[in-house]
Protein backbone atom coordinates (compact mmCIF):
# COMPACT_ATOMS: atom_id res chain seq x y z
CA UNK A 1 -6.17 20.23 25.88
CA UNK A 2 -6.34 18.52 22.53
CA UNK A 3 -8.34 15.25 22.36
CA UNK A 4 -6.72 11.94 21.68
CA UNK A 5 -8.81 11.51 18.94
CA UNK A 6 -7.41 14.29 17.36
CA UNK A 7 -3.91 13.27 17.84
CA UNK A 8 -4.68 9.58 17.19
CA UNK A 9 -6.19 10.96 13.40
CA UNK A 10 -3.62 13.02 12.91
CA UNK A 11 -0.71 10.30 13.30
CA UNK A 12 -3.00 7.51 11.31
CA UNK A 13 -3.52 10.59 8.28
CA UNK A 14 0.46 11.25 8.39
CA UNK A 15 1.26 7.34 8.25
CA UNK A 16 -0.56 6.60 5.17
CA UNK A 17 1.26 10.09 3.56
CA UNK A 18 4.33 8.11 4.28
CA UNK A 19 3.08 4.97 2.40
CA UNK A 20 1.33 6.94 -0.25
CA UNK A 21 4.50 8.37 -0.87
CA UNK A 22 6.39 5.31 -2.23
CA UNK A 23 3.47 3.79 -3.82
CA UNK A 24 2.74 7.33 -6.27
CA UNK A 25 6.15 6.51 -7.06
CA UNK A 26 5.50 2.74 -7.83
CA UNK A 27 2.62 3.53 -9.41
CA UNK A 28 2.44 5.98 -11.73
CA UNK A 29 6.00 6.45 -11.65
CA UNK A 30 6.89 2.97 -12.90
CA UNK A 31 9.74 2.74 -10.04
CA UNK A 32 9.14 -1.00 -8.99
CA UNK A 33 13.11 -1.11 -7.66
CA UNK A 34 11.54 1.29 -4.77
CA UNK A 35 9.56 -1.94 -3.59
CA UNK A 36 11.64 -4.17 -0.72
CA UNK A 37 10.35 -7.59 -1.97
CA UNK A 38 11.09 -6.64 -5.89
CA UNK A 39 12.67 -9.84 -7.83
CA UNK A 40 14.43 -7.81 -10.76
CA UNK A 41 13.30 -11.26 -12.58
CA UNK A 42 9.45 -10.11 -12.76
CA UNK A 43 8.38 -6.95 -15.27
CA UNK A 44 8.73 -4.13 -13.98
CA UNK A 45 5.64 -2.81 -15.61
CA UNK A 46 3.27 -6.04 -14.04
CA UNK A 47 4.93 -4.99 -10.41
CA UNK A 48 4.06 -1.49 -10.62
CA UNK A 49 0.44 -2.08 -11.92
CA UNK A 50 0.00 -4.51 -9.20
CA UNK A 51 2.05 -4.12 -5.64
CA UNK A 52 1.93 0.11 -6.50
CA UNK A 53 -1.87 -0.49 -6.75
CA UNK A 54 -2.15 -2.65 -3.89
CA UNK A 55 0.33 -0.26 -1.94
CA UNK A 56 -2.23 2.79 -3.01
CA UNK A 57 -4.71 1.12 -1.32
CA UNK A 58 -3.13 0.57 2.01
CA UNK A 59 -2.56 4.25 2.08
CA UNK A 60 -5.74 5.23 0.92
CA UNK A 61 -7.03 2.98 4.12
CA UNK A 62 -4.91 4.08 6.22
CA UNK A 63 -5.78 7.87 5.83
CA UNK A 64 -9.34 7.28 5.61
CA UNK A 65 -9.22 5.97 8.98
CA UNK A 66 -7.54 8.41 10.44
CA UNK A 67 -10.53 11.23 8.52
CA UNK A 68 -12.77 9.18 10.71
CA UNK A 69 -11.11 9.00 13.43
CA UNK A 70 -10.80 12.69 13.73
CA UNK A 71 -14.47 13.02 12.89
CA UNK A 72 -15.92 10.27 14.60
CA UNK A 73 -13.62 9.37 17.34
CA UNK A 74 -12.56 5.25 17.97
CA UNK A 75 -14.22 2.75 16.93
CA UNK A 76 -12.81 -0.57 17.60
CA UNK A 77 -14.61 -2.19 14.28
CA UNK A 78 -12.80 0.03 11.88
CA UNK A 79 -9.49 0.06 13.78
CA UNK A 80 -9.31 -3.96 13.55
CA UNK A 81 -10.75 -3.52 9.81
CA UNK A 82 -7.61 -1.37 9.52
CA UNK A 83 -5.38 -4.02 10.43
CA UNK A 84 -7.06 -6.79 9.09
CA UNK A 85 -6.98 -4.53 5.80
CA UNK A 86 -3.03 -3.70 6.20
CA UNK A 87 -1.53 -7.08 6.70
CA UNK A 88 -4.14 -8.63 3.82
CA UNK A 89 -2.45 -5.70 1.19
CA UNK A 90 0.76 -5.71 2.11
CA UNK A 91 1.05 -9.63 1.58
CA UNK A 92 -0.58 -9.01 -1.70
CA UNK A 93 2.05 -6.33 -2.48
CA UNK A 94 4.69 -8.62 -1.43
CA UNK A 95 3.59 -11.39 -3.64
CA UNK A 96 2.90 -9.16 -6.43
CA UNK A 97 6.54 -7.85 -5.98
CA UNK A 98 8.02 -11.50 -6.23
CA UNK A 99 5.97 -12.31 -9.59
CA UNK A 100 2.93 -13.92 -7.86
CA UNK A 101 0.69 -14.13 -11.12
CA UNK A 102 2.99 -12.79 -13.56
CA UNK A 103 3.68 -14.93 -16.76
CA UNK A 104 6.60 -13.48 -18.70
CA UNK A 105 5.44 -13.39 -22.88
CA UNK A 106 7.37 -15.50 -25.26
CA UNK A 107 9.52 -12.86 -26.26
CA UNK A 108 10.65 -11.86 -22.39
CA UNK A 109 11.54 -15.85 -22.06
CA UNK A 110 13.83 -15.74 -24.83
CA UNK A 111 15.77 -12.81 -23.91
């Protein structure tokens, strides 16, 4: 019988491969039209520095918890830091994706 923490691990390690996926492609790959929340009105450039960075990150967290879940087994601290972690990031990424920060140059206001 395999243990649930090995199942749990493995399905927390194969989520953040799905978000990792996307957010290589934002990036490094410069493909900000891949985000949901993307306002064509913002740089491309500023959204995939920022929301593919902050998208990174929430896969990043997401597979290291499940590594530690496979080697450790549950812990109820790092699960809720998981989530805590999750919905902080992907409001970031959001807000990054809508031009939270971003102040166009003088020549990108004239165009």
């Amino acid at each position: 019988m395999v243990d649930a923490n090995v199942l749990l691990g493995a399905f927390w390690i194969c989520c953040g491969l799905v978000i990792l996926a996307p957010a290589v492609l934002i990036a490094f790959g410069g493909r900000a039209d891949l985000h949901v929340h993307y306002d064509e009105d913002v740089d491309p450039d500023y959204v995939s520095r920022r929301a593919g960075t902050t998208a990174l990150l929430m896969g990043l967290a997401t597979v290291a918890y499940g590594v530690h879940q496979l080697l450790y087994g549950f812990s109820s601290t790092a699960f809720g830091g998981l989530l805590v972690a999750l919905l902080v990031l992907s409001s970031l990424t959001k807000r990054f994706a809508q031009g939270w920060g971003y102040e166009p140059d003088d020549d990108d206001a004239m165009e």
